[in-house]
PDB file of N, CA and C in Angstrom:
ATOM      1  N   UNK A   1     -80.150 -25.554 -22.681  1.00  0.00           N
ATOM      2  CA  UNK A   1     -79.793 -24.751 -21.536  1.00  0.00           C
ATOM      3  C   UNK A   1     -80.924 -23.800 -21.162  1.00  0.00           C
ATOM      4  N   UNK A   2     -82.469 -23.543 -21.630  1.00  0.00           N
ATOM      5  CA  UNK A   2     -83.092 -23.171 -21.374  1.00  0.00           C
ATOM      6  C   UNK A   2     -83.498 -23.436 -19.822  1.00  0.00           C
ATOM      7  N   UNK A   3     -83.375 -24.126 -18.983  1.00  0.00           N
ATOM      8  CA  UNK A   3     -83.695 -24.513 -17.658  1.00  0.00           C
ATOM      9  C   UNK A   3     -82.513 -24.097 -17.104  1.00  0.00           C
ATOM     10  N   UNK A   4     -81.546 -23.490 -17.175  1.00  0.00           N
ATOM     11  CA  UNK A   4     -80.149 -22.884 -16.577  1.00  0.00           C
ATOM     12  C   UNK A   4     -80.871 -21.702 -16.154  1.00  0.00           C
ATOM     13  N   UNK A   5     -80.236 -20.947 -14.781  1.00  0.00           N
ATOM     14  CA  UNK A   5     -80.235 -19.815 -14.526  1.00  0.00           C
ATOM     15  C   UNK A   5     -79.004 -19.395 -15.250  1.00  0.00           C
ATOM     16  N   UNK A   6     -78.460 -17.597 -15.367  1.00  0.00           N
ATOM     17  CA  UNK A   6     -77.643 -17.325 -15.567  1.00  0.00           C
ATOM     18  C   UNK A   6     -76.277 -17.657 -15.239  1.00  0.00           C
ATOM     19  N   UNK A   7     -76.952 -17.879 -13.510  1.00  0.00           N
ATOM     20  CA  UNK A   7     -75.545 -17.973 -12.336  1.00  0.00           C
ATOM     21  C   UNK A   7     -75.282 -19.404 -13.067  1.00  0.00           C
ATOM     22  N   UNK A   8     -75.746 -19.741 -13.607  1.00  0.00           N
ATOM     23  CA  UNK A   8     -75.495 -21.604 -13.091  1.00  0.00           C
ATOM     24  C   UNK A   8     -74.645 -21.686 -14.495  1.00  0.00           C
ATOM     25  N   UNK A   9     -75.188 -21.547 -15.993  1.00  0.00           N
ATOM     26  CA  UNK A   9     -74.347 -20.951 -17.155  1.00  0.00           C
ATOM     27  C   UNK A   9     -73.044 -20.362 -16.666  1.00  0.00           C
ATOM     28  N   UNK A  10     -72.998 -19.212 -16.020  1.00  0.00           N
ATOM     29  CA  UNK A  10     -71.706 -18.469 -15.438  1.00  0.00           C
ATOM     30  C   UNK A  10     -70.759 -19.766 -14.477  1.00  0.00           C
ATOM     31  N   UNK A  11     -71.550 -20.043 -13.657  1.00  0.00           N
ATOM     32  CA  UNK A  11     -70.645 -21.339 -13.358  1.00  0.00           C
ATOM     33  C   UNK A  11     -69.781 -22.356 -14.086  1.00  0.00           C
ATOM     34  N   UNK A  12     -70.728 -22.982 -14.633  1.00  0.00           N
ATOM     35  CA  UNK A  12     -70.095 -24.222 -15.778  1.00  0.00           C
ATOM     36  C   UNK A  12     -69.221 -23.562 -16.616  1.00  0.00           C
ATOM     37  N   UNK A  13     -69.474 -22.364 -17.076  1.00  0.00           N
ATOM     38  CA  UNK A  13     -68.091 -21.708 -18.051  1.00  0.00           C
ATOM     39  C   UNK A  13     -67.414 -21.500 -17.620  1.00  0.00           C
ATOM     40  N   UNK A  14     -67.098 -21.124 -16.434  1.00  0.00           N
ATOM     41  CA  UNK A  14     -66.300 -20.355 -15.559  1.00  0.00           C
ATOM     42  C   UNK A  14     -65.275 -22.010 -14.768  1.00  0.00           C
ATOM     43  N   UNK A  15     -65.841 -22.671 -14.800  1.00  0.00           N
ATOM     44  CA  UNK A  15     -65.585 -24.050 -14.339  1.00  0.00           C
ATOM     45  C   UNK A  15     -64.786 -24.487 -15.569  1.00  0.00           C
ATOM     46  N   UNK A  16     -65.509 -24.912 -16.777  1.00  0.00           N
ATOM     47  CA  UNK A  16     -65.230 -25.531 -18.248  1.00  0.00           C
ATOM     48  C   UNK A  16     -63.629 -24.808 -18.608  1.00  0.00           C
ATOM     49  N   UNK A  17     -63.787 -23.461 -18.240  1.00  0.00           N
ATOM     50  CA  UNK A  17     -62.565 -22.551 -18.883  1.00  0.00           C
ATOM     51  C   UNK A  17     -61.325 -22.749 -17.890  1.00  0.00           C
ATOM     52  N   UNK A  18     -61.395 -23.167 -16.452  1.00  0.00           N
ATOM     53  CA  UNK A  18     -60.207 -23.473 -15.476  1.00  0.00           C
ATOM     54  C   UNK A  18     -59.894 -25.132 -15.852  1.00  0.00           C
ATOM     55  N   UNK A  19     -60.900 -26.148 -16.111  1.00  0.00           N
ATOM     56  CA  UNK A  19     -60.507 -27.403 -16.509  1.00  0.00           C
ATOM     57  C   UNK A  19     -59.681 -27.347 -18.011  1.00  0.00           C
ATOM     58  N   UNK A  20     -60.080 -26.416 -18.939  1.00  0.00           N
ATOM     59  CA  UNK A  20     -59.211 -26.335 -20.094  1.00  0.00           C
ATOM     60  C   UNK A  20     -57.823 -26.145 -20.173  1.00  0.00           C
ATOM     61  N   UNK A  21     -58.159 -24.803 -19.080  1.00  0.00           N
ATOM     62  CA  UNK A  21     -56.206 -23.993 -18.877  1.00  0.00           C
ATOM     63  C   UNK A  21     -55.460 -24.711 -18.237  1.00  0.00           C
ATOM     64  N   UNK A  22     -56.261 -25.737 -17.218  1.00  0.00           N
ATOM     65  CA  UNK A  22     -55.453 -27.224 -16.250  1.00  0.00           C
ATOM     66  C   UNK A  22     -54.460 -27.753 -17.491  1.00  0.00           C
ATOM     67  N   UNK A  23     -55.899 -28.274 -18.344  1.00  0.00           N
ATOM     68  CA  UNK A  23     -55.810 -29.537 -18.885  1.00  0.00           C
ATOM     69  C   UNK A  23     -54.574 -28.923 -19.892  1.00  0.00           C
ATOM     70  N   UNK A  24     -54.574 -27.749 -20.248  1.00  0.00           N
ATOM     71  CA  UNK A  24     -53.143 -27.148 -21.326  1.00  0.00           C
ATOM     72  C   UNK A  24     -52.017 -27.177 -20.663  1.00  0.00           C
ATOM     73  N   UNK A  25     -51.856 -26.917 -19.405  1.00  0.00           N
ATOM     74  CA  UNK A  25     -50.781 -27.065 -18.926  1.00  0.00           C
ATOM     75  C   UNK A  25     -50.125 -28.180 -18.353  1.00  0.00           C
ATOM     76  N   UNK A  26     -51.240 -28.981 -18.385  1.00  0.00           N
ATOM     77  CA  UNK A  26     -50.643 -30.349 -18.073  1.00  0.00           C
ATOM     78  C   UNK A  26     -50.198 -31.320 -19.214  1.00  0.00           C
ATOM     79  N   UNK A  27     -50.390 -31.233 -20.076  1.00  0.00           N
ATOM     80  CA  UNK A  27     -50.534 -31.442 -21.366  1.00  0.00           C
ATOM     81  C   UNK A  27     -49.760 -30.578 -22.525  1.00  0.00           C
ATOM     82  N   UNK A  28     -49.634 -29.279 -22.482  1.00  0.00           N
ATOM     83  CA  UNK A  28     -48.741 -29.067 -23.251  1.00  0.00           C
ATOM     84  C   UNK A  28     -47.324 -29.161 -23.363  1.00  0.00           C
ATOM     85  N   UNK A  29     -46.573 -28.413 -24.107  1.00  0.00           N
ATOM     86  CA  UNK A  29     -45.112 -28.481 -24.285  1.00  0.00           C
ATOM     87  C   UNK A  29     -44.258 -27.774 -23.514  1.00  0.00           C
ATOM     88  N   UNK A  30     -44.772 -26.742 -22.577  1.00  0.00           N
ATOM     89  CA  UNK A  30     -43.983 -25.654 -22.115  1.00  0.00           C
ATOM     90  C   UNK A  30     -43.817 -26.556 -20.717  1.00  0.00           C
ATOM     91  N   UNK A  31     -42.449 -25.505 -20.422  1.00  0.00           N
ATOM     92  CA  UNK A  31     -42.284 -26.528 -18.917  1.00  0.00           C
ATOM     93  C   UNK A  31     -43.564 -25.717 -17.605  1.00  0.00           C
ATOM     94  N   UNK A  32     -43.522 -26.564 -16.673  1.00  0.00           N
ATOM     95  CA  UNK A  32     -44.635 -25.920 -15.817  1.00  0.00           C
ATOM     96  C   UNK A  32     -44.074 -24.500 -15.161  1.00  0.00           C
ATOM     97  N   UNK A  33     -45.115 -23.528 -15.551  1.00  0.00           N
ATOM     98  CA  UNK A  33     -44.465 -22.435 -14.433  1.00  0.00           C
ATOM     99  C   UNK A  33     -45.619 -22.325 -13.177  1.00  0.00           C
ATOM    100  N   UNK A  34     -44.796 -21.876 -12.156  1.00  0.00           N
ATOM    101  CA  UNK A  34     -44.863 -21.684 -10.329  1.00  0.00           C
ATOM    102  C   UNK A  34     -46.149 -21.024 -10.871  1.00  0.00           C
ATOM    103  N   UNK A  35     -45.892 -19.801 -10.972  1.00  0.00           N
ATOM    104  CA  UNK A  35     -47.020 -18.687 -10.912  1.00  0.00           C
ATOM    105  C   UNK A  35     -48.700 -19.277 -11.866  1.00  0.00           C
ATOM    106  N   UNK A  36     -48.099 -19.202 -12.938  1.00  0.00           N
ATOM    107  CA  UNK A  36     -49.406 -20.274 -13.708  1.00  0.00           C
ATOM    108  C   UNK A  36     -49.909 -20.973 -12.690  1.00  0.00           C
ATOM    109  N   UNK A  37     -49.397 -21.992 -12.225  1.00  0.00           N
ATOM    110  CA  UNK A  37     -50.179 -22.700 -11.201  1.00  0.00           C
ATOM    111  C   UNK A  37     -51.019 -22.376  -9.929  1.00  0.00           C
ATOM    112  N   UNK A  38     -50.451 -21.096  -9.448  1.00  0.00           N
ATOM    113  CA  UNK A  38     -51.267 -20.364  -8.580  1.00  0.00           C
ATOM    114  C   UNK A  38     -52.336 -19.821  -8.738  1.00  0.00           C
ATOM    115  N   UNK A  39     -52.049 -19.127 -10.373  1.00  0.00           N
ATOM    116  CA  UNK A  39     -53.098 -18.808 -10.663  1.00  0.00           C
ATOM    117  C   UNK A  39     -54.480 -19.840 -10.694  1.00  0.00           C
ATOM    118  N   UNK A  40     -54.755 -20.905 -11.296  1.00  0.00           N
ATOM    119  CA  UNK A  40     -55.355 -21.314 -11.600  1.00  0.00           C
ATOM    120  C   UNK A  40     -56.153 -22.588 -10.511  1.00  0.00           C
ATOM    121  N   UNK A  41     -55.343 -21.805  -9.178  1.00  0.00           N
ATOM    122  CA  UNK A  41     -55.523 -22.919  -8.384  1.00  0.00           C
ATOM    123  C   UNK A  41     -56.276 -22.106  -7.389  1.00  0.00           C
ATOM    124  N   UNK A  42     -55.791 -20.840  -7.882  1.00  0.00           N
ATOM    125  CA  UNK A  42     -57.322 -19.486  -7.094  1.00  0.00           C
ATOM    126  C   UNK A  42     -58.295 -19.543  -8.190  1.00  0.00           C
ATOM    127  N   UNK A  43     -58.200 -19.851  -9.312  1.00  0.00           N
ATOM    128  CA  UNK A  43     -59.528 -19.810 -10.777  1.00  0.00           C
ATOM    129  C   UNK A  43     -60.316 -20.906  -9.826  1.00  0.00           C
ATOM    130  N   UNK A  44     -59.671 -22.108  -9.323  1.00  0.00           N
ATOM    131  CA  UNK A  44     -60.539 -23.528  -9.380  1.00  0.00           C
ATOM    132  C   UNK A  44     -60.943 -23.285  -8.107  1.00  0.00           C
ATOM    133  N   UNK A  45     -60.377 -22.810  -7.217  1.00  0.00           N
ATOM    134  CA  UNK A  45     -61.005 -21.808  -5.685  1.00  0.00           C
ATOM    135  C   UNK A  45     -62.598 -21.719  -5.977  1.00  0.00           C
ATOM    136  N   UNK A  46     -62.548 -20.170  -7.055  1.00  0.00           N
ATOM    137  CA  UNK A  46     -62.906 -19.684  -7.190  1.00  0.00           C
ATOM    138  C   UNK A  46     -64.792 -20.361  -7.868  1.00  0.00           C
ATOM    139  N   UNK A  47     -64.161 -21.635  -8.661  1.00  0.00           N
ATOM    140  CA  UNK A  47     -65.208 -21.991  -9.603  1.00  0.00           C
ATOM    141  C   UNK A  47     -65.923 -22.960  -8.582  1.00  0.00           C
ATOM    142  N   UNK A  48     -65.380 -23.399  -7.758  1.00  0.00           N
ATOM    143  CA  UNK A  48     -65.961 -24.313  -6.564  1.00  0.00           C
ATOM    144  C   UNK A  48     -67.156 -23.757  -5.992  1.00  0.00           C
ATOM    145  N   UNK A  49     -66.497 -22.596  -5.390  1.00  0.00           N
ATOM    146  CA  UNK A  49     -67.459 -21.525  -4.980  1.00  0.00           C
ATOM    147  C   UNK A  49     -68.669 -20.888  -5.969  1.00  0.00           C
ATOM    148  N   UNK A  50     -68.451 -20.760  -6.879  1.00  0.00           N
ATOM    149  CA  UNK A  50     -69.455 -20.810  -8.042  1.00  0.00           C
ATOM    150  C   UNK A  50     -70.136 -21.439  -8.378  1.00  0.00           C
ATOM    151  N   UNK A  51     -70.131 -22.804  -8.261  1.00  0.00           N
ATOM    152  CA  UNK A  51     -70.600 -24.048  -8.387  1.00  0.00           C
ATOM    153  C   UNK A  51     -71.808 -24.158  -7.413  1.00  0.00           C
ATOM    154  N   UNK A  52     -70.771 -24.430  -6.181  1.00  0.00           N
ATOM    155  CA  UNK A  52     -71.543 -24.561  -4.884  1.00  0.00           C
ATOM    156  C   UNK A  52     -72.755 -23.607  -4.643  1.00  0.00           C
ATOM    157  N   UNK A  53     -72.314 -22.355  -4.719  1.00  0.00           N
ATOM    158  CA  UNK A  53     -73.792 -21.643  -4.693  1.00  0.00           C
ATOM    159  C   UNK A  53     -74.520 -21.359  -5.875  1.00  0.00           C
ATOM    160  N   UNK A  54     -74.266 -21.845  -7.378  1.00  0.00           N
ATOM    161  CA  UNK A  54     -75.405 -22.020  -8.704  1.00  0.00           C
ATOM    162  C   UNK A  54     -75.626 -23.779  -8.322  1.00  0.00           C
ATOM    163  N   UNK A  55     -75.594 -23.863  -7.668  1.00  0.00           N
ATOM    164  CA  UNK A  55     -75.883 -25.614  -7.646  1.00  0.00           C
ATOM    165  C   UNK A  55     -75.662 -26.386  -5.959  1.00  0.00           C
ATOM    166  N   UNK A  56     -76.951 -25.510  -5.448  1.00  0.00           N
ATOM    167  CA  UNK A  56     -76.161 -25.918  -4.025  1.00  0.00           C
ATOM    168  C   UNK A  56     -76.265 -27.698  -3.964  1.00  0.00           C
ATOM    169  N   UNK A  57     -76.843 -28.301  -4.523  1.00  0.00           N
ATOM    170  CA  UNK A  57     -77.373 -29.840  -3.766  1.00  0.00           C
ATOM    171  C   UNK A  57     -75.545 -30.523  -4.478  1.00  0.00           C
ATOM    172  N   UNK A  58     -74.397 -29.673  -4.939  1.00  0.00           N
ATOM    173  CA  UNK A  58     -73.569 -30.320  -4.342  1.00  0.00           C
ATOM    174  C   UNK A  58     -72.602 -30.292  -3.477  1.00  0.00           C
ATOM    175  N   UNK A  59     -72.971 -29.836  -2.789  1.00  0.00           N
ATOM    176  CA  UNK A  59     -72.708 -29.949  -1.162  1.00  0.00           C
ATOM    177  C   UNK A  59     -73.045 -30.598  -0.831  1.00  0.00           C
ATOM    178  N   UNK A  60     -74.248 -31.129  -0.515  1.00  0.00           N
ATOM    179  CA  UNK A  60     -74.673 -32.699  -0.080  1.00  0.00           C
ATOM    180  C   UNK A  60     -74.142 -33.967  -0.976  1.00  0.00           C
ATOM    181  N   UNK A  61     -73.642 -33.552  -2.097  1.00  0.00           N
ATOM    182  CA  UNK A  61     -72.694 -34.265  -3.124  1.00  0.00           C
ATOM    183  C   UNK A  61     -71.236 -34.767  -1.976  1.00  0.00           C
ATOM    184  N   UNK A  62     -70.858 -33.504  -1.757  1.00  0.00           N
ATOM    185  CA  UNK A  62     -69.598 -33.917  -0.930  1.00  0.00           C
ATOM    186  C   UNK A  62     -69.771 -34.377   0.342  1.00  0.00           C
ATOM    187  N   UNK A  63     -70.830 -34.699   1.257  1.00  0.00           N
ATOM    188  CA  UNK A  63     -70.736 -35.221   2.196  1.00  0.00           C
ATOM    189  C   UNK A  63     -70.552 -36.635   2.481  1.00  0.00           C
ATOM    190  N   UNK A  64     -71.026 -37.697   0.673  1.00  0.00           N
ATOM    191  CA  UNK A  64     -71.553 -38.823   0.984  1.00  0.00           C
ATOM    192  C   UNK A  64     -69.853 -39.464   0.947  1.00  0.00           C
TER     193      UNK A  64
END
């Protein structure tokens, strides 16, 4: 990770840690709650946007 900027590190964790809390709730034992899901659906908002500007060339990712 020496060739990472900070932002771009801050991204992928910030990304890595909303695909985890997905992946627990889809996957675990508890039944789904409303609110949980909101939350995490402003986290993945959120990490898009993080993404997109520590990594702009994918944006041209989403056009093709």
């Amino acid at each position: 990770m020496d060739h990472l900027t900070n932002d771009q590190v801050d991204a992928i964790t910030h990304a890595w840690l909303d695909l985890s809390a997905t992946n627990d709730m889809m996957n675990g034992n508890d039944p789904i709650d409303k609110w949980k899901w909101l939350e995490i659906a402003e986290a993945a908002k959120d990490s898009v946007a993080e993404l997109e500007k520590a990594f702009p060339f994918l944006l041209d990712i989403e056009d093709e």
